[in-house]
Protein backbone atom coordinates (compact mmCIF):
# COMPACT_ATOMS: atom_id res chain seq x y z
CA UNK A 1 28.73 17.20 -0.44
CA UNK A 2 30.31 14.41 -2.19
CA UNK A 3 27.59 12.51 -3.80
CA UNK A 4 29.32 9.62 -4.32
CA UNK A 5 29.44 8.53 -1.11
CA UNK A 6 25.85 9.65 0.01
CA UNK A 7 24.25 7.09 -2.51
CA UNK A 8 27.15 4.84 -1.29
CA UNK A 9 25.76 5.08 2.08
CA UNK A 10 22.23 5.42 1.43
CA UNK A 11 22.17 2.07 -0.89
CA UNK A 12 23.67 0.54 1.87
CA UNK A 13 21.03 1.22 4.51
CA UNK A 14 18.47 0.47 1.61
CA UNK A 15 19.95 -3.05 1.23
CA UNK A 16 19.65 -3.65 4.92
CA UNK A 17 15.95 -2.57 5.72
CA UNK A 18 15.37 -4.10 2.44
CA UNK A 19 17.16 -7.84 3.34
CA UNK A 20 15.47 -7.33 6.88
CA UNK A 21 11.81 -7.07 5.51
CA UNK A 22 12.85 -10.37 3.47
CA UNK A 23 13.73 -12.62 6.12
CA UNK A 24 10.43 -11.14 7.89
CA UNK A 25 8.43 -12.04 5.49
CA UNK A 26 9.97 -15.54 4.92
CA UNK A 27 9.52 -15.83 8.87
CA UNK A 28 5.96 -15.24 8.62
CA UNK A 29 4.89 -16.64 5.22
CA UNK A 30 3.49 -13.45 4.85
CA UNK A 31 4.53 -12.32 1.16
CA UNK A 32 2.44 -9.55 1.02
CA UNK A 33 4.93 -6.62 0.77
CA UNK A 34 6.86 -8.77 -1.95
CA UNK A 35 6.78 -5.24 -4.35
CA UNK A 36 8.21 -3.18 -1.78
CA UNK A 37 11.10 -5.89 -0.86
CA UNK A 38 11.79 -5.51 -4.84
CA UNK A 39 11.84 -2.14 -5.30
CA UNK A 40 13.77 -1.03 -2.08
CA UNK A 41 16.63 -3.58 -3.02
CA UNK A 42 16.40 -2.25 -7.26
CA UNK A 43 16.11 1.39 -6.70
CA UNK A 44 17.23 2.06 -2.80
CA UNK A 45 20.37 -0.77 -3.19
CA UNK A 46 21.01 -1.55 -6.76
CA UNK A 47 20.52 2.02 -8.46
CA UNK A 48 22.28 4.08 -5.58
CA UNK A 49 25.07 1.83 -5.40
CA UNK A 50 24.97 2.15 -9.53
CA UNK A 51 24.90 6.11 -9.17
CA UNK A 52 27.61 5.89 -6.72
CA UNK A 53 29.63 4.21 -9.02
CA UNK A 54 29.10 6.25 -11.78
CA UNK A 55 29.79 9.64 -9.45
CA UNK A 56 33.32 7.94 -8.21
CA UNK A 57 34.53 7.12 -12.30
CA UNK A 58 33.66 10.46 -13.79
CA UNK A 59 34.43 12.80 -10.34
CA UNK A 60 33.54 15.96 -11.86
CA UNK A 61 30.14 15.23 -12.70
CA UNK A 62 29.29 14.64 -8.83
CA UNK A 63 29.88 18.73 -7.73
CA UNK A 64 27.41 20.34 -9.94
CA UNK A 65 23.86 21.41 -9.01
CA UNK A 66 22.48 18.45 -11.32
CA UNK A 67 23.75 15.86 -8.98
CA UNK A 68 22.76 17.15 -6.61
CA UNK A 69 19.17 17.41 -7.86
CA UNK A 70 19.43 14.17 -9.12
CA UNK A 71 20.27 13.10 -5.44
CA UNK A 72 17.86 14.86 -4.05
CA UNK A 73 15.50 13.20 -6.68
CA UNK A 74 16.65 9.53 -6.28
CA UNK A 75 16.03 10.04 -2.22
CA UNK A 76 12.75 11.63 -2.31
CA UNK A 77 11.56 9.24 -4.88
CA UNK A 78 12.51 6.18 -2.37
CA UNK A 79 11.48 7.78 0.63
CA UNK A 80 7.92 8.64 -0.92
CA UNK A 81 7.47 5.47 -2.94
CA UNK A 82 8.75 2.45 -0.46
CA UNK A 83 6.49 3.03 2.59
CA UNK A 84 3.07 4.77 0.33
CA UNK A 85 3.79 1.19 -1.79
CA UNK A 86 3.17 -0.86 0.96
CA UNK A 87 0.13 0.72 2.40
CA UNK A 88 -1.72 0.46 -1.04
CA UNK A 89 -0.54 -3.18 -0.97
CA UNK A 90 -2.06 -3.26 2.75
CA UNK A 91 -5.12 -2.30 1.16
CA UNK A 92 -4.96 1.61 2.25
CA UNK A 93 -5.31 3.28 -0.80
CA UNK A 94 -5.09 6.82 1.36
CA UNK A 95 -1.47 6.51 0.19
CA UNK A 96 -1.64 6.24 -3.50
CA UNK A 97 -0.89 9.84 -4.91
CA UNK A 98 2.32 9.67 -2.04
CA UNK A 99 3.14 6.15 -4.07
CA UNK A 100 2.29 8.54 -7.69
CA UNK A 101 4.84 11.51 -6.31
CA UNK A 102 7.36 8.62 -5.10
CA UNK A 103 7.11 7.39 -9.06
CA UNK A 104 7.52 11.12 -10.15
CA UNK A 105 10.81 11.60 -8.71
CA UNK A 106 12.16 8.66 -8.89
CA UNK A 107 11.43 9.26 -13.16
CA UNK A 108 12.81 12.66 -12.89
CA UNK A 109 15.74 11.84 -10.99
CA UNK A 110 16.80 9.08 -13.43
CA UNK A 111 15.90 11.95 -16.50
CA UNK A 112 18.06 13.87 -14.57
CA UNK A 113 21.34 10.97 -14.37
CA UNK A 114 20.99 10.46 -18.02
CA UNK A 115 21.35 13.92 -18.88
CA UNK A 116 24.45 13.67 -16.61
CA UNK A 117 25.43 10.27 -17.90
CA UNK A 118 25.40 11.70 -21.52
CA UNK A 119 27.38 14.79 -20.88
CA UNK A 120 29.84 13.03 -19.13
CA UNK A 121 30.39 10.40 -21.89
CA UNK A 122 29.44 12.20 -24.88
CA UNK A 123 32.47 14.64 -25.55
CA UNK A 124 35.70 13.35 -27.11
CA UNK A 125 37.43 13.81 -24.39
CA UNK A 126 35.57 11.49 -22.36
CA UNK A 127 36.86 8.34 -21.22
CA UNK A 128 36.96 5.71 -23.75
């Protein structure tokens, strides 16, 4: 699995839903689901892309089982937290402890990338 380009990919697709639900939104006036725009472009587009990046400069810290949790993380944090959002913003609060869980991962996951992050630049032998 290389990691890099799953968030490569992923952040991609993110981007486009999230671009598509703007223009929808600008077509109907309707600015409702403003939050979930936001946060699928920051942490579906912006951060996956950023994790990608970070996998493809320091390579060996994309193999191990912590990238891959943190992967697993990042997605299920997304996929929980982008569609629970906007039914709470829709007024169904049925969805709120899916939106909480969402939140959860999407915490751990980044706990998880700075552990990475500060292995991989922390040693003297890391790049300078």
């Amino acid at each position: 699995m290389n990691v890099s380009n799953w968030f490569f990919r992923l952040g991609v697709l993110a981007v486009l839903i999230g671009m598509s639900l703007g223009v929808w939104m600008g077509k109907e006036q309707n600015f409702t689901l403003s939050p979930v725009h936001a946060h699928l472009n920051l942490l579906g587009y912006v951060s996956m892309f950023l994790y990608g990046f970070f996998y493809r400069s320091f390579p060996g810290t994309g193999t191990g089982l912590l990238a891959k949790l943190h992967f697993a993380c990042a997605v299920l944090g997304v996929l929980l937290m982008i569609p629970s959002l906007a039914m709470m913003l829709l007024e169904d609060l049925r969805f709120v402890p899916v939106l909480l869980a969402g939140e959860g991962f999407a915490v751990v996951g980044m706990l998880i990338f700075a552990v990475i992050v500060f292995r991989a630049t922390g040693s003297k032998t890391a790049a300078a």
